[in-house]
C-alpha atoms as a PDB file:
ATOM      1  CA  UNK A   1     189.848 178.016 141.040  1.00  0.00           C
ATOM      2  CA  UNK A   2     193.124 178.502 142.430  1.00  0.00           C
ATOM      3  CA  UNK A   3     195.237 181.154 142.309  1.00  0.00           C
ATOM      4  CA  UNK A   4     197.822 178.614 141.140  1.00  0.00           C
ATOM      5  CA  UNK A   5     195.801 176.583 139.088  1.00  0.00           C
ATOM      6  CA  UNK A   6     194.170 180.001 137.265  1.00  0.00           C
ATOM      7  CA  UNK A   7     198.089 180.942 136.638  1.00  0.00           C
ATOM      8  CA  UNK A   8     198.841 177.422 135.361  1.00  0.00           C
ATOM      9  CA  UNK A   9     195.654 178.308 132.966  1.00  0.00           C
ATOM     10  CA  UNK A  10     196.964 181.405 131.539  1.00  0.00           C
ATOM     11  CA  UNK A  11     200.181 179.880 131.026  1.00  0.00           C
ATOM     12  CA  UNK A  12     198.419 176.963 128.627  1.00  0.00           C
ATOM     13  CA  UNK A  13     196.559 179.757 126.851  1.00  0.00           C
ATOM     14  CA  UNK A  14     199.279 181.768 125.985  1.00  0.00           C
ATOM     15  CA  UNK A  15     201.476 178.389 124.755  1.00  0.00           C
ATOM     16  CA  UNK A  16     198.235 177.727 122.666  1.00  0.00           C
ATOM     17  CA  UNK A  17     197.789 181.315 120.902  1.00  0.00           C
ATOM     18  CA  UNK A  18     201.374 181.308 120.313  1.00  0.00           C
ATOM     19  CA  UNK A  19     202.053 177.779 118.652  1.00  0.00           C
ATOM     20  CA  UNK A  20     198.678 178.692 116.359  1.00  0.00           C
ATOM     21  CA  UNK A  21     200.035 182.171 115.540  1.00  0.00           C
ATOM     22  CA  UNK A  22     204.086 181.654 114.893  1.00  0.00           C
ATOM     23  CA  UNK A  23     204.449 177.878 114.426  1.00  0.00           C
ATOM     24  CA  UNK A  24     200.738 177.826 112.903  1.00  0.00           C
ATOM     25  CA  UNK A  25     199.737 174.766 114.812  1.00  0.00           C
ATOM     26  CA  UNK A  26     196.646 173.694 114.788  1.00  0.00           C
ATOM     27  CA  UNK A  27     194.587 173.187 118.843  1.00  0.00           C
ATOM     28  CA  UNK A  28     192.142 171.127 119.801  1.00  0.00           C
ATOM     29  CA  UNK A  29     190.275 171.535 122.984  1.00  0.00           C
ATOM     30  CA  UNK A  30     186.928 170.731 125.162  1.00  0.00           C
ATOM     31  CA  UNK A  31     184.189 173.609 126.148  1.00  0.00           C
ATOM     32  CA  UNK A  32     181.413 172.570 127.791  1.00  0.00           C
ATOM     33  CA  UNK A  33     181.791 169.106 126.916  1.00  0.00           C
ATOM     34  CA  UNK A  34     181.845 169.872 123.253  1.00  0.00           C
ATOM     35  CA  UNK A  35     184.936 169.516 120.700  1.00  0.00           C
ATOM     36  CA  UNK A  36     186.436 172.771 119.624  1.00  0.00           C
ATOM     37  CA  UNK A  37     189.801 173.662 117.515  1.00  0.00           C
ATOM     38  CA  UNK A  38     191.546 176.453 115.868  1.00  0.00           C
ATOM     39  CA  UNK A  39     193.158 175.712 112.800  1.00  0.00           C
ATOM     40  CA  UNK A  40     195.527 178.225 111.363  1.00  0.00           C
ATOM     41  CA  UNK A  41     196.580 178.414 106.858  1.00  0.00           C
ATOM     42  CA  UNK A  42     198.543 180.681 105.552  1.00  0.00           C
ATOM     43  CA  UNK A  43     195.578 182.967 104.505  1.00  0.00           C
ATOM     44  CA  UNK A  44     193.092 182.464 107.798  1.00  0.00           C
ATOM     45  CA  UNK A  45     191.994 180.804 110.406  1.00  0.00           C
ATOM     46  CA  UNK A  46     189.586 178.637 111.738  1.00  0.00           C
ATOM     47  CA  UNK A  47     187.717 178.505 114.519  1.00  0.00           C
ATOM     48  CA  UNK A  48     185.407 175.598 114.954  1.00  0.00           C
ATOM     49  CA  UNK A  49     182.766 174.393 118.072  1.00  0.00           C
ATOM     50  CA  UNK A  50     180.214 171.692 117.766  1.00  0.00           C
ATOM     51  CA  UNK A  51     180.688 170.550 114.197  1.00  0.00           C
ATOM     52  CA  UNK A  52     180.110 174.274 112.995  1.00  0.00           C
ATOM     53  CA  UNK A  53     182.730 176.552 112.037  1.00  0.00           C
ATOM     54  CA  UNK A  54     184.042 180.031 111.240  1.00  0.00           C
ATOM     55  CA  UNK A  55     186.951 181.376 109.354  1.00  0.00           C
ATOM     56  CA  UNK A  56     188.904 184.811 111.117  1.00  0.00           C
ATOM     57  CA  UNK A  57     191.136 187.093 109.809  1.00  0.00           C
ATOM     58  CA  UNK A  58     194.180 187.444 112.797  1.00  0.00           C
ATOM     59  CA  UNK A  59     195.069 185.908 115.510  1.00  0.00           C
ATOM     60  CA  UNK A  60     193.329 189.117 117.544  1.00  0.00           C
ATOM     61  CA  UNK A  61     190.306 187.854 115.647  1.00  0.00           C
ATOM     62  CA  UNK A  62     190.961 184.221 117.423  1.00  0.00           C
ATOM     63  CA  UNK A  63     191.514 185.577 120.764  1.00  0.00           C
ATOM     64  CA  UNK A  64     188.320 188.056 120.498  1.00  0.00           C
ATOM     65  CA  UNK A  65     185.802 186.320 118.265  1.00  0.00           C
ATOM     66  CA  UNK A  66     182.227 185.481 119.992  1.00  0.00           C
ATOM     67  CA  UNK A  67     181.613 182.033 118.986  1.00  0.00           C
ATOM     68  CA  UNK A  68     182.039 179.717 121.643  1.00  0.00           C
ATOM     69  CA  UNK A  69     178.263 179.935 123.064  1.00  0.00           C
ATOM     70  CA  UNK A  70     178.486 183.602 122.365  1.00  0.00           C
ATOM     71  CA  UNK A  71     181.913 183.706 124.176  1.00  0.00           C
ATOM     72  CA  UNK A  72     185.071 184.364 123.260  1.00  0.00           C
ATOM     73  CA  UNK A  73     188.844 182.553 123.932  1.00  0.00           C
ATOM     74  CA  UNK A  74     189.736 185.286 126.212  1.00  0.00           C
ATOM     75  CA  UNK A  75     186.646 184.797 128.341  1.00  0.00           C
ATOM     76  CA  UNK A  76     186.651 181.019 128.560  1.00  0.00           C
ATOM     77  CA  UNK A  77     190.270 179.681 128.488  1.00  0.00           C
ATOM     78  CA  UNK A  78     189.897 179.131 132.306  1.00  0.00           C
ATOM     79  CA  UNK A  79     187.143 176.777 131.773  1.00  0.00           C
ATOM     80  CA  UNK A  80     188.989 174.660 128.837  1.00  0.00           C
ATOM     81  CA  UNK A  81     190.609 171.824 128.713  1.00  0.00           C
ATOM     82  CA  UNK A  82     193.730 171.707 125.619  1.00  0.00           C
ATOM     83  CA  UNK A  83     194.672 168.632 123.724  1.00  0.00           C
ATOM     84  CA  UNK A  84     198.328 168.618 123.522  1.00  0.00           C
END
């Protein structure tokens, strides 16, 4: 990847953690050719990968949380692909 392109990447990520933490958007996105999303209430939110899903605590919980084929957000945003 890129230097540019890995930039471009972290830019997208941070867009997507902020709109589901201050706007409380929900995201949908693609990991290894599966459907994913994180869906943010009032109370939680939710993280959800191949039909199965989670519910998390804080945003830091989002970002950190090994679910993703025992990976988390911060280790596989590169490797996404967001719905917008």
């Amino acid at each position: 990847m890129s230097i540019k392109n890995s930039i471009q990447k972290k830019k997208e990520y941070k867009k997507a953690m902020y709109y589901i933490e201050n706007i409380g958007s929900d995201i949908s996105f693609t990991y290894n050719d599966k459907g994913c999303s994180v869906c943010a209430t009032s109370e939680y939110f939710s993280l959800a990968y191949n039909e199965e899903s989670i519910r998390v605590d804080s945003i830091d919980d989002v970002k950190t949380t090994k679910w993703f084929d025992g990976k988390c957000l911060n280790e596989i945003y590169k490797e996404v692909k967001f719905e917008w």
